[in-house]
Protein backbone atom coordinates (compact mmCIF):
# COMPACT_ATOMS: atom_id res chain seq x y z
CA UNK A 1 -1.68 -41.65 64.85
CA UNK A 2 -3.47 -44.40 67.17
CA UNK A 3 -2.03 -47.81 64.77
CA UNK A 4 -2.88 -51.29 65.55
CA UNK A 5 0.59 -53.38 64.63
CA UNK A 6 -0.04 -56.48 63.33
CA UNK A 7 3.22 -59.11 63.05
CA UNK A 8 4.51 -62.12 63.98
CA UNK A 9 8.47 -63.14 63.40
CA UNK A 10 11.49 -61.06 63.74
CA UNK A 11 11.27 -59.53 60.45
CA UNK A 12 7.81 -57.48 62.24
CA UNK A 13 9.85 -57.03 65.37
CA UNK A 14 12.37 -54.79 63.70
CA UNK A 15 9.34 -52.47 62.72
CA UNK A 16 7.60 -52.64 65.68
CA UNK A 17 10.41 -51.13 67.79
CA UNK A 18 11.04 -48.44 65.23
CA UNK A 19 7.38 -47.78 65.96
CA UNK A 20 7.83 -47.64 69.48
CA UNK A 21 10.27 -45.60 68.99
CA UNK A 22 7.75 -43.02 66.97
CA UNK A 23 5.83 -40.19 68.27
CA UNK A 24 3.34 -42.76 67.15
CA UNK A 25 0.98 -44.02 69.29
CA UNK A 26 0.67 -48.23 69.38
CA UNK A 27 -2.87 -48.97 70.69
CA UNK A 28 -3.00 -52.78 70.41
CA UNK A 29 -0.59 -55.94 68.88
CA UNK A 30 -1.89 -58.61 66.67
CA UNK A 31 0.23 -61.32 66.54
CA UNK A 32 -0.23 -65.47 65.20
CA UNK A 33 -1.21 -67.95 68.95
CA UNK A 34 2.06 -68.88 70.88
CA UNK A 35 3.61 -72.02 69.18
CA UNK A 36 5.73 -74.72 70.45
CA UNK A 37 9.17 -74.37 69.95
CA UNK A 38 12.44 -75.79 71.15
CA UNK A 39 13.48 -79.34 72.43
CA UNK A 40 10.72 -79.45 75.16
CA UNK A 41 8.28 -78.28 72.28
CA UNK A 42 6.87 -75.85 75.23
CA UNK A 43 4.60 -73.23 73.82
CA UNK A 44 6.62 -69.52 73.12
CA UNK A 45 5.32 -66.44 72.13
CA UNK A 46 6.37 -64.82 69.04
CA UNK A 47 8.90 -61.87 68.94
CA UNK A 48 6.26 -59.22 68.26
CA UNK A 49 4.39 -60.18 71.59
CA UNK A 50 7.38 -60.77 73.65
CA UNK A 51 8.21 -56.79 72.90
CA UNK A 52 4.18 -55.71 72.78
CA UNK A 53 4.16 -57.09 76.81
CA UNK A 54 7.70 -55.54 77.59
CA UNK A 55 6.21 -51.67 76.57
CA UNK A 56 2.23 -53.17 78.14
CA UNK A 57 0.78 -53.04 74.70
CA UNK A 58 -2.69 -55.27 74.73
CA UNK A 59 -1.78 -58.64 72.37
CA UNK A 60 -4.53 -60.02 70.72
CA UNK A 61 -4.41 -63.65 68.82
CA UNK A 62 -6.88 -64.66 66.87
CA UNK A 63 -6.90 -67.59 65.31
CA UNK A 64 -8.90 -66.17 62.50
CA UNK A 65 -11.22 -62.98 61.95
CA UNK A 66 -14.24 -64.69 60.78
CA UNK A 67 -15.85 -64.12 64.33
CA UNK A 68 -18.39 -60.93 65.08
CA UNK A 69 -16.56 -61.04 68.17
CA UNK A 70 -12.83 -60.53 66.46
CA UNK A 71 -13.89 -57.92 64.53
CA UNK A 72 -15.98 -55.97 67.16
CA UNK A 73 -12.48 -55.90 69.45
CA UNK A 74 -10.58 -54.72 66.64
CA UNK A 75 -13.07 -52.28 65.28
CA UNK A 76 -13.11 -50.52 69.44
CA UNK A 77 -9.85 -49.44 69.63
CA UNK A 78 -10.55 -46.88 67.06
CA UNK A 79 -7.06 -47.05 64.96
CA UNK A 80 -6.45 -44.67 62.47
CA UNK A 81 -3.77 -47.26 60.88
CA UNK A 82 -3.25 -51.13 60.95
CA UNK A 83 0.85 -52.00 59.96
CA UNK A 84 0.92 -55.17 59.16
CA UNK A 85 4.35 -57.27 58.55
CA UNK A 86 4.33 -60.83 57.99
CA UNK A 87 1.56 -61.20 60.15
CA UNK A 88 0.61 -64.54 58.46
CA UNK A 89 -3.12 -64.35 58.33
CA UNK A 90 -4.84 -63.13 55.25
CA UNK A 91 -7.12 -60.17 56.47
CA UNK A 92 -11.02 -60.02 55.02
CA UNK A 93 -11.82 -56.68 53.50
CA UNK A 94 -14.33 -56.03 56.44
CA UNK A 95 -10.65 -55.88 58.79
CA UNK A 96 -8.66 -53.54 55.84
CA UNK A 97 -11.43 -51.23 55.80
CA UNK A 98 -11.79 -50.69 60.12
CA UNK A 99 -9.15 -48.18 60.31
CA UNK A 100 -9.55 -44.43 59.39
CA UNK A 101 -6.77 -45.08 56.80
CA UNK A 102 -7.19 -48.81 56.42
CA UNK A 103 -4.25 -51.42 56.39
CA UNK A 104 -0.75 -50.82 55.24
CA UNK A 105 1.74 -53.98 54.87
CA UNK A 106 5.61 -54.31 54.85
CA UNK A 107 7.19 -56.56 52.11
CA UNK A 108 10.29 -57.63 51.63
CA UNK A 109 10.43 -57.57 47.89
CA UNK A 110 10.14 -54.96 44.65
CA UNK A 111 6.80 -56.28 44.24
CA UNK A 112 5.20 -57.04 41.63
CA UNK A 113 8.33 -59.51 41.94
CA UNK A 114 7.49 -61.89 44.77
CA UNK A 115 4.15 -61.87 45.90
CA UNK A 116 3.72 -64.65 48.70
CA UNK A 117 5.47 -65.80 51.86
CA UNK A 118 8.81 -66.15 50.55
CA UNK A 119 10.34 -63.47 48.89
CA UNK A 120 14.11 -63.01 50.54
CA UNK A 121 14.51 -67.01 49.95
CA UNK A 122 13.12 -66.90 46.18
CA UNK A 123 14.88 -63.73 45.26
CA UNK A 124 18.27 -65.12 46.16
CA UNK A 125 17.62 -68.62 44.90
CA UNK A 126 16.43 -66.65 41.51
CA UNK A 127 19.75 -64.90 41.14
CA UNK A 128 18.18 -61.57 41.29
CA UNK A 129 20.71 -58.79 41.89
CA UNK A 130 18.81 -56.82 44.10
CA UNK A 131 15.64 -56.61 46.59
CA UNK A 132 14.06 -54.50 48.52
CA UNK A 133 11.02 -53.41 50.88
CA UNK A 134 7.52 -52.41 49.67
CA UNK A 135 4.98 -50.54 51.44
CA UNK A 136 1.69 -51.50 50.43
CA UNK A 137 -2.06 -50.74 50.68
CA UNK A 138 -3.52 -53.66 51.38
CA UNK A 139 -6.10 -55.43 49.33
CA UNK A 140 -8.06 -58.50 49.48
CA UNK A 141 -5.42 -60.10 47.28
CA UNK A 142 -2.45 -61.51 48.22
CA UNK A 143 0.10 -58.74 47.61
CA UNK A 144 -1.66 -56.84 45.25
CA UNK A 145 -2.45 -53.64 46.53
CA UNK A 146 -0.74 -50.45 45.14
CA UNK A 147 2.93 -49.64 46.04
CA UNK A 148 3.34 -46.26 48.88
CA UNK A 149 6.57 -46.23 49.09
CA UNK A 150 9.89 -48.14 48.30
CA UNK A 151 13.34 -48.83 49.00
CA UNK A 152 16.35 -51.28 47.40
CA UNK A 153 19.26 -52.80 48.29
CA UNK A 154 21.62 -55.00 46.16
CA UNK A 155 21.47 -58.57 46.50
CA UNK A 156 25.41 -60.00 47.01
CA UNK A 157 26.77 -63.37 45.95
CA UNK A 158 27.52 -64.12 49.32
CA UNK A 159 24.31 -63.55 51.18
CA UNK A 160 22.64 -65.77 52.85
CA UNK A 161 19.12 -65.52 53.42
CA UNK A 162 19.76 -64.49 57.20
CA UNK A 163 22.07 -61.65 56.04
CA UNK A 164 19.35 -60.27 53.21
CA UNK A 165 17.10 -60.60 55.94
CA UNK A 166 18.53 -58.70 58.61
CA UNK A 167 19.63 -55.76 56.03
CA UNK A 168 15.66 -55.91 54.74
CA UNK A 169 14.44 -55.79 58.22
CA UNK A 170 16.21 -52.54 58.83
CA UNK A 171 15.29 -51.13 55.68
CA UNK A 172 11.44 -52.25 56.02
CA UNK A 173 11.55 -50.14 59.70
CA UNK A 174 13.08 -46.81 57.92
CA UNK A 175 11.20 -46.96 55.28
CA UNK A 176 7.76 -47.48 57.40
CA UNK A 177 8.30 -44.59 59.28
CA UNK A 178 8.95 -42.58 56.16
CA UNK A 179 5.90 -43.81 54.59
CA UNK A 180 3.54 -43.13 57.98
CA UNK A 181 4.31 -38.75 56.97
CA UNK A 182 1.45 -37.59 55.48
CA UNK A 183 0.21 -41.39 55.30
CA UNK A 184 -3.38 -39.16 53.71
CA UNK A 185 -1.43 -37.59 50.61
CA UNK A 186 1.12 -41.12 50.11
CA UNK A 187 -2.22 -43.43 50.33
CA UNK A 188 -3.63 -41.13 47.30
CA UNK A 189 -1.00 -41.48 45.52
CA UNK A 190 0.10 -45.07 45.70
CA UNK A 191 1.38 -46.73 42.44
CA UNK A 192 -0.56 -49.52 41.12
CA UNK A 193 1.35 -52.89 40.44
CA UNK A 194 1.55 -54.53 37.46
CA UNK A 195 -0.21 -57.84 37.59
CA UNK A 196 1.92 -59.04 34.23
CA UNK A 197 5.18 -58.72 35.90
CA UNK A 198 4.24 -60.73 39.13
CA UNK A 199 5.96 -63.66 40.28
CA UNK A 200 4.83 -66.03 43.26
CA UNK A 201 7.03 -66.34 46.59
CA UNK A 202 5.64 -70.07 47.17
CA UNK A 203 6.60 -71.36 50.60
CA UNK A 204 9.72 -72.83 51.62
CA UNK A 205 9.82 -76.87 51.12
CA UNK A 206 12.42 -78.99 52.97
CA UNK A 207 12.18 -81.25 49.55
CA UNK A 208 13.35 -78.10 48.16
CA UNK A 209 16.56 -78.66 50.15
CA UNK A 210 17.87 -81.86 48.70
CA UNK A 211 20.87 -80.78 46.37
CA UNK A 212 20.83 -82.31 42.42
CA UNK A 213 24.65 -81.95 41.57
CA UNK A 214 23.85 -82.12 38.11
CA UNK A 215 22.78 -78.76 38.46
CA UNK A 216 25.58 -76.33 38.18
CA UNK A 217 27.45 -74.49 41.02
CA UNK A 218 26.22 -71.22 40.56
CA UNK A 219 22.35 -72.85 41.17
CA UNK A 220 23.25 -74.90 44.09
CA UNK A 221 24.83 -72.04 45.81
CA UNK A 222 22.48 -70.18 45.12
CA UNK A 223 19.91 -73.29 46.72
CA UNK A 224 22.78 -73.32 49.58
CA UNK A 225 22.44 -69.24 50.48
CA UNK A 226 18.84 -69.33 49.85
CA UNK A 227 17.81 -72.11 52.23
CA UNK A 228 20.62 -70.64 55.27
CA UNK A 229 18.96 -70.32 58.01
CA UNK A 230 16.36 -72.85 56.98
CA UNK A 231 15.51 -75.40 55.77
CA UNK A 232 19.67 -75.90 55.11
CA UNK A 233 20.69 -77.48 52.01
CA UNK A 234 21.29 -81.37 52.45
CA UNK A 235 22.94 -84.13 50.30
CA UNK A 236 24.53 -87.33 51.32
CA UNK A 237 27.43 -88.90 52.59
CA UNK A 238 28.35 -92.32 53.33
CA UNK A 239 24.87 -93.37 53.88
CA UNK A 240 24.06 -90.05 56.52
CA UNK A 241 22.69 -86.36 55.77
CA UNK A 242 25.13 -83.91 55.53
CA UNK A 243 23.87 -80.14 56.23
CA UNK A 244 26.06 -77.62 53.94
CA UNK A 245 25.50 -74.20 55.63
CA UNK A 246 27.99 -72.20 53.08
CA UNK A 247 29.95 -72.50 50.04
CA UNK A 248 31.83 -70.92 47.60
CA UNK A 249 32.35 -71.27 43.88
CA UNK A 250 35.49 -73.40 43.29
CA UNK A 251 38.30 -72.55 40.59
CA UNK A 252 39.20 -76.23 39.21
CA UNK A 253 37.84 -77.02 35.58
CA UNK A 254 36.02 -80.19 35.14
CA UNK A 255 37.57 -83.39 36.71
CA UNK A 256 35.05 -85.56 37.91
CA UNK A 257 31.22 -86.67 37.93
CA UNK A 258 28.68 -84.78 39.62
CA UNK A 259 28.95 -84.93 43.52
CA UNK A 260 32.54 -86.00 43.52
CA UNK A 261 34.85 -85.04 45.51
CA UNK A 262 38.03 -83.54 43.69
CA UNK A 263 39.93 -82.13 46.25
CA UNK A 264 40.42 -82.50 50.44
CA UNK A 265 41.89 -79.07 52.14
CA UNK A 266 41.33 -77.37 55.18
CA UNK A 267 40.19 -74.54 53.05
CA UNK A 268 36.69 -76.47 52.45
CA UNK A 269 35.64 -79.77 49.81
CA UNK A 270 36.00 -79.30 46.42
CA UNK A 271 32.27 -81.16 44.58
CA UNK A 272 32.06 -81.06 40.71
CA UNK A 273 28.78 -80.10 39.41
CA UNK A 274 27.32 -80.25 36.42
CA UNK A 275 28.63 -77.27 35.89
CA UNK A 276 32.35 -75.93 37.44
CA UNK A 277 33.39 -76.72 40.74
CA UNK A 278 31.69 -75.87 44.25
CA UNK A 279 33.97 -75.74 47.44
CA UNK A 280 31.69 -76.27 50.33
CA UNK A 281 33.17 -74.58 53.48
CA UNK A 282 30.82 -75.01 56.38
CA UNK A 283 28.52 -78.66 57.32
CA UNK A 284 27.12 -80.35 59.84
CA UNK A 285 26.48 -84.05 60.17
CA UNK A 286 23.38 -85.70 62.49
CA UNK A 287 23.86 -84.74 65.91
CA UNK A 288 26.78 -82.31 65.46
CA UNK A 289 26.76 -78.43 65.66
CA UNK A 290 27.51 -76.59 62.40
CA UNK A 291 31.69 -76.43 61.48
CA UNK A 292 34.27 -75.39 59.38
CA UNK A 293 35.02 -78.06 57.26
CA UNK A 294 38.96 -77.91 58.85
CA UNK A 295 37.41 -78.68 62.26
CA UNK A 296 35.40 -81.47 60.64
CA UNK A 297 38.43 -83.10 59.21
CA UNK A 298 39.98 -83.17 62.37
CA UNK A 299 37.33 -86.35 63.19
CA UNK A 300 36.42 -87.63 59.79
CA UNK A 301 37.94 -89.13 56.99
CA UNK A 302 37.15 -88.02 53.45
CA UNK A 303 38.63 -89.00 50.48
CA UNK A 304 39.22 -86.94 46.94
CA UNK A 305 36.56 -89.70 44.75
CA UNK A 306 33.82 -89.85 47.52
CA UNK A 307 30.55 -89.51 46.07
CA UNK A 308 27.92 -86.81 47.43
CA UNK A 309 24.20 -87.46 46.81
């Protein structure tokens, strides 16, 4: 088939070279305007159009497809098939219908759980004990459209959302190029979601990041995996923001308030919680790289009583 890709981040990158790698043919990229990015803020393209020009695939960036004239370049190069993965534009119906076969989208979730732009962080920061990928017909709705195909993978309690990423990412590709045989005959018979058992993937916050140690210490590491690689879970510490990149769920009964510190080893902190005890492992302070809380000893004092938050 002749398929217009449309992506933007890594997550679309990973499909986009198992298209490449297709007897499929890739006509033309959509991807979001090059952003700044880095100390010198100097504007970078994303990951799908750094690979679209290294295989001389024509990029287009729209800011929007409200335009006659964005909708006239899409409509010439006659696609049979639009992919789209985390493209981050919503697409009017006059764009889903273009193609011969309209618009199919890559999700990382079991959807109806997780419609939105969030799923791998709100799945993990849920405590669900699996995900997965979707292949969907699009719709005008966010998410809605009826289910082609789909694959799972369990969710483990020490996964960050990098590592859920990366295994969804390779899972999303596979099951993409599974979905594109006989796209006619899958397309027909797609499964309808159930609106009733939809939740909403609502975008990442860095407020979202501040940790409440009155919660227990299954919930903040769950808020601690969740938010790895970004925004990073944050609380305080002598007066300055400390990062806590990962943690693990300590074996001590209650001995303290919420945030205090119980216990000093090179193994990692021990915090109560409101609930159990939390051993954070890896931090960073303002201005550092991320460590092992052994290496951070080695320069900072910290005392069994110090209060976090």
């Amino acid at each position: 088939m002749r398929i217009i890709f449309a992506g933007t981040p890594d997550f679309a990158a990973e499909c986009l070279k198992a298209l490449l790698n297709s007897e499929h043919e890739i006509c033309a990229v959509y991807t979001q305007p090059d952003r700044p990015a880095g100390r010198g803020r100097k504007l970078t393209p994303s990951p799908v159009k750094q690979l679209a020009l290294e295989h001389d695939i024509p990029v287009e960036q729209p800011l929007n497809f409200k335009t006659g004239d964005s909708r006239q370049t899409l409509a010439a190069y006659d696609a049979d098939l639009m992919v789209v993965v985390a493209y981050g534009l919503l697409l009017p119906q006059q764009v889903l219908d273009t193609p011969k076969f309209g618009c199919i989208n890559v999700h990382a979730s079991l959807l109806p759980r997780w419609r939105g732009a969030a799923p791998i962080q709100r799945a993990i920061l849920a405590g669900d004990s699996e995900s997965g990928v979707g292949i969907m017909k699009m719709e005008a709705g966010l998410d809605t459209g009826p289910v082609v195909l789909e694959a799972r993978c369990p969710i483990n309690d020490t996964d960050t959302a990098q590592d859920l990423h990366d295994r969804l990412a390779a899972l999303g590709a596979e099951t993409l190029l599974q979905s594109l045989s006989d796209i006619e005959t899958r397309l027909k018979q797609a499964r309808p979601q159930d609106d009733s058992l939809s939740t909403y993937a609502k975008k990442l916050d860095k407020q979202e990041a501040t940790i409440d140690w009155q919660q227990s210490a299954a919930r903040i590491l769950r808020q601690i995996n969740a938010f790895n690689p970004w925004p990073i879970a944050q609380t305080q510490w002598h007066g300055d923001t400390m990062r806590l990149w990962k943690a693990s769920p300590g074996e001590r009964t209650r001995q303290g308030q919420p945030g205090e510190i119980i216990a000093v080893s090179k193994q990692g902190l021990d915090v109560q919680t409101g609930d159990g005890i939390l051993r954070i492992t890896e931090l960073q302070m303002p201005g550092k790289r991320a460590m092992q809380v052994q290496d951070f000893l080695n320069a900072n004092k910290v005392t069994v009583g110090d209060i976090l938050g």
